[in-house]
Structure formats: structure tokens, C-alpha cells
N, C-alpha and C. Protein backbone atom coordinates (compact mmCIF):
# COMPACT_ATOMS: atom_id res chain seq x y z
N UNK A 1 -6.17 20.11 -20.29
CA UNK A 1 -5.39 21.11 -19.60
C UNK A 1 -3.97 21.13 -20.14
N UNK A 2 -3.04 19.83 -20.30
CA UNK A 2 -1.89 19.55 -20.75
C UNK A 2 -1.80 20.57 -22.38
N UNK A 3 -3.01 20.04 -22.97
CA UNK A 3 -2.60 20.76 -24.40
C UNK A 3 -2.94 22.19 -24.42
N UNK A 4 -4.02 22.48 -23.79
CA UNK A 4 -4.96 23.45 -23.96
C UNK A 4 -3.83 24.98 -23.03
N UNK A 5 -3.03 24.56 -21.88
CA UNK A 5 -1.49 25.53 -21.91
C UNK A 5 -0.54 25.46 -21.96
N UNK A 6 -0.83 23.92 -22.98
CA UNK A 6 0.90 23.84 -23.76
C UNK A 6 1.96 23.61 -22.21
N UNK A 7 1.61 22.48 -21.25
CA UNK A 7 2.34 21.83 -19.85
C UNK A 7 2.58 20.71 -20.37
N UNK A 8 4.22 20.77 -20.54
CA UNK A 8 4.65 19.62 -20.50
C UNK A 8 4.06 18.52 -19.40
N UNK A 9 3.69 17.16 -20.01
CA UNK A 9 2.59 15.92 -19.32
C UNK A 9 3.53 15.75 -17.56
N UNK A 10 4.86 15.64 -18.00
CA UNK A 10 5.71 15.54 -16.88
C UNK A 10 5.65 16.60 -15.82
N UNK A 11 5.05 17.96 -16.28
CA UNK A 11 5.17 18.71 -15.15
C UNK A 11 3.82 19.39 -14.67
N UNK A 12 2.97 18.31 -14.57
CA UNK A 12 1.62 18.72 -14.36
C UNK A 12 2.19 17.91 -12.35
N UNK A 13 1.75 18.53 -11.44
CA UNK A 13 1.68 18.63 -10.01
C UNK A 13 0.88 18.11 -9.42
N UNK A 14 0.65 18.49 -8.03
CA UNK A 14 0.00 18.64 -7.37
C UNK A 14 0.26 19.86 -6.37
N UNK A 15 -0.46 20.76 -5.93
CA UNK A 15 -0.56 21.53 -5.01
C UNK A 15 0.51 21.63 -3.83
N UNK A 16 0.21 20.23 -3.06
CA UNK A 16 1.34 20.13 -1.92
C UNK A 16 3.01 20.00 -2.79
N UNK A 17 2.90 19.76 -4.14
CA UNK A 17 4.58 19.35 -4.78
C UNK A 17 5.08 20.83 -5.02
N UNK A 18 4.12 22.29 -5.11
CA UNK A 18 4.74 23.35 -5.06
C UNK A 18 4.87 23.71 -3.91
N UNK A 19 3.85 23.74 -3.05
CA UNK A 19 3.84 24.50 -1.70
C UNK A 19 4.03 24.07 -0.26
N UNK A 20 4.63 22.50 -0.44
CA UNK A 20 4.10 21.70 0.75
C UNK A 20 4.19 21.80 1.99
N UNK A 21 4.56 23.14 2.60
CA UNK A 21 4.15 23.89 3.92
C UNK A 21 2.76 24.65 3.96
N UNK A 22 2.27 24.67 2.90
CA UNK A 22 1.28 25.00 3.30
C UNK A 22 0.24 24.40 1.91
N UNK A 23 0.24 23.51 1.40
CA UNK A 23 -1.23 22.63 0.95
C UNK A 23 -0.62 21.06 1.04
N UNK A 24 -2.05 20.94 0.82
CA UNK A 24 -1.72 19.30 1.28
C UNK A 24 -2.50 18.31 0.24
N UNK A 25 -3.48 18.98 -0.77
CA UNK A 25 -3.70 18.57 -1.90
C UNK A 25 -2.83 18.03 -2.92
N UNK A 26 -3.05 17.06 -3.79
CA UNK A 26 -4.50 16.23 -3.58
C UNK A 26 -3.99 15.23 -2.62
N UNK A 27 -3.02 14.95 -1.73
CA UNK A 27 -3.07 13.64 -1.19
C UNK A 27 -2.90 12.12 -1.73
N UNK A 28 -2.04 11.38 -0.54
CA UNK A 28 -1.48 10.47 -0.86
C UNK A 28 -2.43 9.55 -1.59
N UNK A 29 -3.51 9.80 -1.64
CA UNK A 29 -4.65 8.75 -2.40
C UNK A 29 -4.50 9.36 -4.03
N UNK A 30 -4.42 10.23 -3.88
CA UNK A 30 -4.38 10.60 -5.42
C UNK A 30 -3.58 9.95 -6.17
N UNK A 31 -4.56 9.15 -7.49
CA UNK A 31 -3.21 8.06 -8.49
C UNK A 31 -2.52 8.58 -8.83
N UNK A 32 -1.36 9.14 -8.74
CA UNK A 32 -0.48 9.55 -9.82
C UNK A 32 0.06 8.60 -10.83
N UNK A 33 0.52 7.32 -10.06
CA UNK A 33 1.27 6.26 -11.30
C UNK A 33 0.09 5.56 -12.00
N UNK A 34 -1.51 5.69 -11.81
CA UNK A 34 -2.18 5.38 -12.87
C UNK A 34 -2.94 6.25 -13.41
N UNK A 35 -2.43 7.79 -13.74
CA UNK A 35 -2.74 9.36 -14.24
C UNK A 35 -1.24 8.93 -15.34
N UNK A 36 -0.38 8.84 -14.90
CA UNK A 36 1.08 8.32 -15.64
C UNK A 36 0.94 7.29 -16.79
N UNK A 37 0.29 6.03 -16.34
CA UNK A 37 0.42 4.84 -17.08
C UNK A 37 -0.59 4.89 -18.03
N UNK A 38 -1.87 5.63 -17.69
CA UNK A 38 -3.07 5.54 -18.83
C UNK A 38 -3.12 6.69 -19.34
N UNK A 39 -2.62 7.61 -18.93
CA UNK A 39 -2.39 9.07 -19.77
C UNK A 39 -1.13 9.52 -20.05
N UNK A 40 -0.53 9.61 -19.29
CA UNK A 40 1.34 9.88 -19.79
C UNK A 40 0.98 10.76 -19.11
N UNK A 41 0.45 11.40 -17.73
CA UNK A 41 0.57 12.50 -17.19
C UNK A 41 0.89 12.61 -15.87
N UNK A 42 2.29 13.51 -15.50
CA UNK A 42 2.60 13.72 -14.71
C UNK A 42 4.18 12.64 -14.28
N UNK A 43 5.13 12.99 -13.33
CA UNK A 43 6.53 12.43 -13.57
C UNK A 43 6.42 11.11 -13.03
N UNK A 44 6.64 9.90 -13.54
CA UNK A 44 6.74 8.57 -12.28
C UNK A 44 8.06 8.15 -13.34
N UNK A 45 8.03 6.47 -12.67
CA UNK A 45 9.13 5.75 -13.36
C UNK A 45 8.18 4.43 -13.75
N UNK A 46 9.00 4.23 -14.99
CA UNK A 46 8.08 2.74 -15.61
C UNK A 46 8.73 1.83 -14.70
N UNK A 47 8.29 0.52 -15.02
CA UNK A 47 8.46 -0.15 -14.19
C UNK A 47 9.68 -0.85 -14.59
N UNK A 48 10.18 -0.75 -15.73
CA UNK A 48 11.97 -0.79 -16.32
C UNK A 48 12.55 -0.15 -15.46
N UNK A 49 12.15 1.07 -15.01
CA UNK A 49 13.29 1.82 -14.53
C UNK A 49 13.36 2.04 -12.89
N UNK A 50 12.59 0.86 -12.57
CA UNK A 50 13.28 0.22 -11.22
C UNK A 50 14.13 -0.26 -10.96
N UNK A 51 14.76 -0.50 -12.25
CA UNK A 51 16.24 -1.18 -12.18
C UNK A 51 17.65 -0.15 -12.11
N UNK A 52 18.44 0.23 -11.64
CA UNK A 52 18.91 0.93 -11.62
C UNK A 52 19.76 0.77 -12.84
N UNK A 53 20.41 -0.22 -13.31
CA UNK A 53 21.16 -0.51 -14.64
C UNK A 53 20.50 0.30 -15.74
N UNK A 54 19.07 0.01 -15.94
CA UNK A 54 18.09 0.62 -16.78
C UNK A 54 18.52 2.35 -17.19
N UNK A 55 18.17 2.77 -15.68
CA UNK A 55 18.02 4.13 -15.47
C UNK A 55 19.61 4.64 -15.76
N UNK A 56 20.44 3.77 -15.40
CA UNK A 56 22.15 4.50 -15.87
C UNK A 56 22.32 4.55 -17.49
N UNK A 57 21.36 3.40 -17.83
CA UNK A 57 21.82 3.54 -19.61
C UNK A 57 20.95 4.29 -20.38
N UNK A 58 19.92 4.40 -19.59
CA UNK A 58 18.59 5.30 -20.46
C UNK A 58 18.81 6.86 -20.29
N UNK A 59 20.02 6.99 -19.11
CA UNK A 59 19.75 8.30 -19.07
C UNK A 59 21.10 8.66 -18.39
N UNK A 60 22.14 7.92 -18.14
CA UNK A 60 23.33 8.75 -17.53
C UNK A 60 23.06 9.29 -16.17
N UNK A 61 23.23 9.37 -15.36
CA UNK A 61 22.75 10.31 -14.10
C UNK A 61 24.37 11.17 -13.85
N UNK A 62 24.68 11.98 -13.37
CA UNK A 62 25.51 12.41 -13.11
C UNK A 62 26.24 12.16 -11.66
N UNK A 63 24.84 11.65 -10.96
CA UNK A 63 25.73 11.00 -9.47
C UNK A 63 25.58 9.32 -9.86
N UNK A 64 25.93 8.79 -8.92
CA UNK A 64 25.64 7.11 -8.62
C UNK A 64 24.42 7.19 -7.99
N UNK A 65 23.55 6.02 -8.28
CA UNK A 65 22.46 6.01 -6.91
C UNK A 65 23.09 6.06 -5.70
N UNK A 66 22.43 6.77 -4.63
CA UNK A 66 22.95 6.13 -2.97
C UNK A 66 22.59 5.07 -3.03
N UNK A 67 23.75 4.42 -2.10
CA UNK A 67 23.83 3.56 -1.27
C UNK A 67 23.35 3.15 -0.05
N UNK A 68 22.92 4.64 0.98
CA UNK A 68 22.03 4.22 2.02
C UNK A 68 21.09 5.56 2.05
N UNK A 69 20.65 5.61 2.73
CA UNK A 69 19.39 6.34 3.39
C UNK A 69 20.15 7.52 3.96
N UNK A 70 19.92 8.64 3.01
CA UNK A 70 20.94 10.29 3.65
C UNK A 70 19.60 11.54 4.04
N UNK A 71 19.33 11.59 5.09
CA UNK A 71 18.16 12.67 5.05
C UNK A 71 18.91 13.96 4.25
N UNK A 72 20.17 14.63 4.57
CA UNK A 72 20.80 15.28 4.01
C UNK A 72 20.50 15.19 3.06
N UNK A 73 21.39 14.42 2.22
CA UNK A 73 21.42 14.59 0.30
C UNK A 73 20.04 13.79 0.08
N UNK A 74 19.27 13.49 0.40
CA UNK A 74 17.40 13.66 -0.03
C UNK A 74 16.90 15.06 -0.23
N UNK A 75 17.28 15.35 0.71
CA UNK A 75 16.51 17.15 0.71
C UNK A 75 17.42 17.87 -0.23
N UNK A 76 18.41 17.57 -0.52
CA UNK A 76 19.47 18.12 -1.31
C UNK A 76 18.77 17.74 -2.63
N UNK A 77 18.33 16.50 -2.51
CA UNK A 77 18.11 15.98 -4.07
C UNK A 77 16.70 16.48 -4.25
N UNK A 78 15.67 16.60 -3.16
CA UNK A 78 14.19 17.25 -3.42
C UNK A 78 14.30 18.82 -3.46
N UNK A 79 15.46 19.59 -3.37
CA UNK A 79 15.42 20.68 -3.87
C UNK A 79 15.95 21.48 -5.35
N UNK A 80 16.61 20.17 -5.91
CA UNK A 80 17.11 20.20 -7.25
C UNK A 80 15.95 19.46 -7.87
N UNK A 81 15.32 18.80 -7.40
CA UNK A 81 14.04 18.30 -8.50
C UNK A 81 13.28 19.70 -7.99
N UNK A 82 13.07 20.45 -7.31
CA UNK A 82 11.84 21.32 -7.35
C UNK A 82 11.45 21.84 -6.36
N UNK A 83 11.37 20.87 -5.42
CA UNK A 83 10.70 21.51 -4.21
C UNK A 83 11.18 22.47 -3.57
N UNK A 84 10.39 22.97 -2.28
CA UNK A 84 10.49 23.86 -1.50
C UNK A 84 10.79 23.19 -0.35
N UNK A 85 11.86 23.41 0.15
CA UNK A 85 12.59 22.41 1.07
C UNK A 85 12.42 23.35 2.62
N UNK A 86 11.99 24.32 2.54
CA UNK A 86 11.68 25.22 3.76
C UNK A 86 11.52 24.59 5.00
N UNK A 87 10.22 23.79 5.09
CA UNK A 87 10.17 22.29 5.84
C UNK A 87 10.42 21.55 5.26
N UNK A 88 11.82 21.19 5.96
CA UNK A 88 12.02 19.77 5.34
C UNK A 88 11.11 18.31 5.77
N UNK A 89 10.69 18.27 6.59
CA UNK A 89 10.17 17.20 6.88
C UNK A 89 8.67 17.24 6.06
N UNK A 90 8.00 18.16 5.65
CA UNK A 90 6.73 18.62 5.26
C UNK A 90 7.03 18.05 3.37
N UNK A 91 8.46 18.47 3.15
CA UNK A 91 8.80 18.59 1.75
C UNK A 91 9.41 16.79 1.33
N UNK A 92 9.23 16.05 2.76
CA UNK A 92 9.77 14.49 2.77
C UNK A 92 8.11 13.79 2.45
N UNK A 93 7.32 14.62 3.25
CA UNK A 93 6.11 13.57 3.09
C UNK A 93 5.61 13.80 2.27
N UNK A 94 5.34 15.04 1.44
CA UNK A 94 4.67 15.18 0.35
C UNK A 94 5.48 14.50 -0.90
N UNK A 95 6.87 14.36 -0.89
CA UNK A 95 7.35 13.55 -1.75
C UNK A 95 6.91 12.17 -2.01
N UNK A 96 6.63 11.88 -0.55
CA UNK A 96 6.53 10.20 -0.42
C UNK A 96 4.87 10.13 -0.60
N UNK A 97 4.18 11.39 -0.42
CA UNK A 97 2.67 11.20 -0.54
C UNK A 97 2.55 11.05 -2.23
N UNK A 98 3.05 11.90 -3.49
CA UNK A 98 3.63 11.50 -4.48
C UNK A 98 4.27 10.26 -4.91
N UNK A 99 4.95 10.01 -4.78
CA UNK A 99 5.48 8.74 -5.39
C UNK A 99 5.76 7.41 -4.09
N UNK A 100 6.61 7.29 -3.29
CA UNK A 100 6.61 6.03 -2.77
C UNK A 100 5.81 5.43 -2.10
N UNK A 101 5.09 6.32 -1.22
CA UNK A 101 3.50 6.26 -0.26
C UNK A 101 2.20 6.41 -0.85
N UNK A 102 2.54 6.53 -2.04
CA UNK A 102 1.63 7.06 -3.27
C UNK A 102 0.43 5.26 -3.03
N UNK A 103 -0.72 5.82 -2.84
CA UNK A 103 -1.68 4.64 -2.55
C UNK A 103 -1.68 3.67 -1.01
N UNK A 104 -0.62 4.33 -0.15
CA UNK A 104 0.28 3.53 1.17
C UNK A 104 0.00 4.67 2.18
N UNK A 105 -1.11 4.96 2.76
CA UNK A 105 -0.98 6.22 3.71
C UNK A 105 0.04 5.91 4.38
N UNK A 106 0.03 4.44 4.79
CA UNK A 106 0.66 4.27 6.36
C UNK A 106 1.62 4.39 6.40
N UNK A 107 2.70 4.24 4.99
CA UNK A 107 4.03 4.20 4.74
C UNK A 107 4.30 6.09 4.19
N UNK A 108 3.38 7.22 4.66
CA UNK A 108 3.72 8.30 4.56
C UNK A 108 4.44 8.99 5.87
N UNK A 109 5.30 8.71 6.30
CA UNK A 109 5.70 9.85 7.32
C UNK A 109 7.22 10.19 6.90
N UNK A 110 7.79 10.76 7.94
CA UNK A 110 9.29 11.22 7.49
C UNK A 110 10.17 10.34 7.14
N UNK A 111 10.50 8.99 7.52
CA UNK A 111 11.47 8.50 7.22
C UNK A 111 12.05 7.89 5.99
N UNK A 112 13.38 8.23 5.77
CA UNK A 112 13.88 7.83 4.43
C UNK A 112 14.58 6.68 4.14
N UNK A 113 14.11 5.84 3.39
CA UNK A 113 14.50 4.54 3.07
C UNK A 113 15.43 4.78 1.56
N UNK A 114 16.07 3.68 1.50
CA UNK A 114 16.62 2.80 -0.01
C UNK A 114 15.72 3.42 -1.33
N UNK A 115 14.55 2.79 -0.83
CA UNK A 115 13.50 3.35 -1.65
C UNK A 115 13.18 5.24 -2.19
N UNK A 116 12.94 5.82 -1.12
CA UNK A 116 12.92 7.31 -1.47
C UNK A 116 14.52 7.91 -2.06
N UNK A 117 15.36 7.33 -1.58
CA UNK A 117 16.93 7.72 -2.10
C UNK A 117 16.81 7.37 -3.79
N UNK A 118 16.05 6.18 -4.15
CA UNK A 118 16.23 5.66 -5.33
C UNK A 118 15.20 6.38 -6.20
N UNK A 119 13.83 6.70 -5.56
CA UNK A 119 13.06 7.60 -6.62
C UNK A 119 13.51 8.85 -6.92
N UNK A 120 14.34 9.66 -5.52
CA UNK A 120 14.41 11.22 -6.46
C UNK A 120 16.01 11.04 -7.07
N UNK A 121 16.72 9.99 -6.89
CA UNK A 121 18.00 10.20 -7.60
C UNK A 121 17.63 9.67 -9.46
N UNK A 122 16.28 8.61 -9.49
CA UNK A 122 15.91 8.25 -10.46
C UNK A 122 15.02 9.58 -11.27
N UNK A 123 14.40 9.96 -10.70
CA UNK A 123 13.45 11.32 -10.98
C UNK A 123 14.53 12.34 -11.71
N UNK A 124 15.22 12.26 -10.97
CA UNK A 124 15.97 13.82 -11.42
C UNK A 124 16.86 13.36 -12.58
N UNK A 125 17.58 11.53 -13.01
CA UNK A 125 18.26 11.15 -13.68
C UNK A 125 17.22 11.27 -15.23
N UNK A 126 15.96 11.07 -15.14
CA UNK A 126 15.08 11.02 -16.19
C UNK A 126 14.29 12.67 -16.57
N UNK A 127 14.15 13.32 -15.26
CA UNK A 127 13.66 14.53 -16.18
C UNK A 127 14.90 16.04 -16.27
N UNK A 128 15.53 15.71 -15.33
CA UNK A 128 15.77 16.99 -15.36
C UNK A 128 17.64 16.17 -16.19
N UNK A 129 17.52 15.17 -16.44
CA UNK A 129 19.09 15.19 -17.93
C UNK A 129 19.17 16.37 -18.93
């Protein structure tokens, strides 16, 4: 699919990452970080670039990471990576059903941690530089 319409590997989706008021496909079970690691498909972070030092020298970010947990500038930051922030709370879980809850149902609901502050400020420092 990647070659065959010429989609960049990084911006192959899921359903709920365009629309997430209204789909909910494929769900937090869906691998994404091992669709990433054995194919190169679709956006995650290696496991270097859990480090935040990493991610400042590999790629500059234009903000600092946060420091704490901002529902505000999250949704701020999930609407500059892409999403549809319409529901925001709809556009929090499908993030986290994606990447931080990604394989963790239980750790899918609204609330924003250290953690979700650090994937989309890391996300957006690596694709969208």
C-alpha cells in the first residue's frame, strides 16, 4: 500500500487518528510500535528517543518538552500534529489508543500524564521539523 500510492511509511493511520469522533478503528490493540519496528510503518519513537536529550539533538524542537501535564497545550499540540480536536476528549483517547495506551486498554481514558505531554511534543519534534 505504502509504495503502491507513493504514502510516506510515517503517515500511514488509522481511522480513529483522522476522524476520532466518529471511528474508533483499529483500536488500542492494534500494534502500531511493532508495524513501526519490523516494517518502518507508521509514526512512533525508537527507543533512543525516549530520552529527551536524544530528541533535542536529533531534531531541535522549537518548544522545550513540558514540564507537567497541560490538557490545554496537549490538544494544542494534537492539533498541530493532525488531529481533529472537535472532541477533545475523543481526540485524547485515540491518541493514547495510538501510542501511549497502545497494547494498555486500561491505561486508555482521558487523562494526561508526563508521558502523553512527552509523546506528542516528541512526535511533532521528529516529523513535522
Amino acid at each position: 500500500m505504502v509504495n503502491q500510492y507513493k504514502v510516506l511509511p510515517h503517515n500511514v493511520v488509522g481511522h480513529a487518528d483522522v476522524a476520532p469522533s466518529r471511528k474508533i478503528d483499529p483500536g488500542v490493540m492494534f500494534p502500531w510500535g511493532q508495524l513501526y519496528k519490523d516494517y518502518g510503518i507508521g509514526a512512533w519513537l525508537d527507543s533512543d528517543e525516549m530520552n529527551e536529550t536524544v530528541i533535542i539533538t536529533k531534531y531541535r524542537p522549537s518548544t522545550p518538552c513540558p514540564r507537567i501535564p497541560d490538557q490545554k497545550l496537549f490538544v494544542n499540540y494534537l492539533s498541530i500534529y493532525g488531529y481533529n480536536i472537535t472532541d477533545e476528549v475523543q481526540a485524547i483517547k485515540t491518541f493514547k489508543a495510538h501510542f501511549t495506551a497502545n497494547q494498555k486498554p486500561e491505561l486508555n481514558n482521558k487523562n494526561i500524564t508526563h508521558l502523553e505531554m512527552y509523546w506528542i511534543w516528541a512526535l511533532i519534534a521528529k516529523y513535522l521539523h
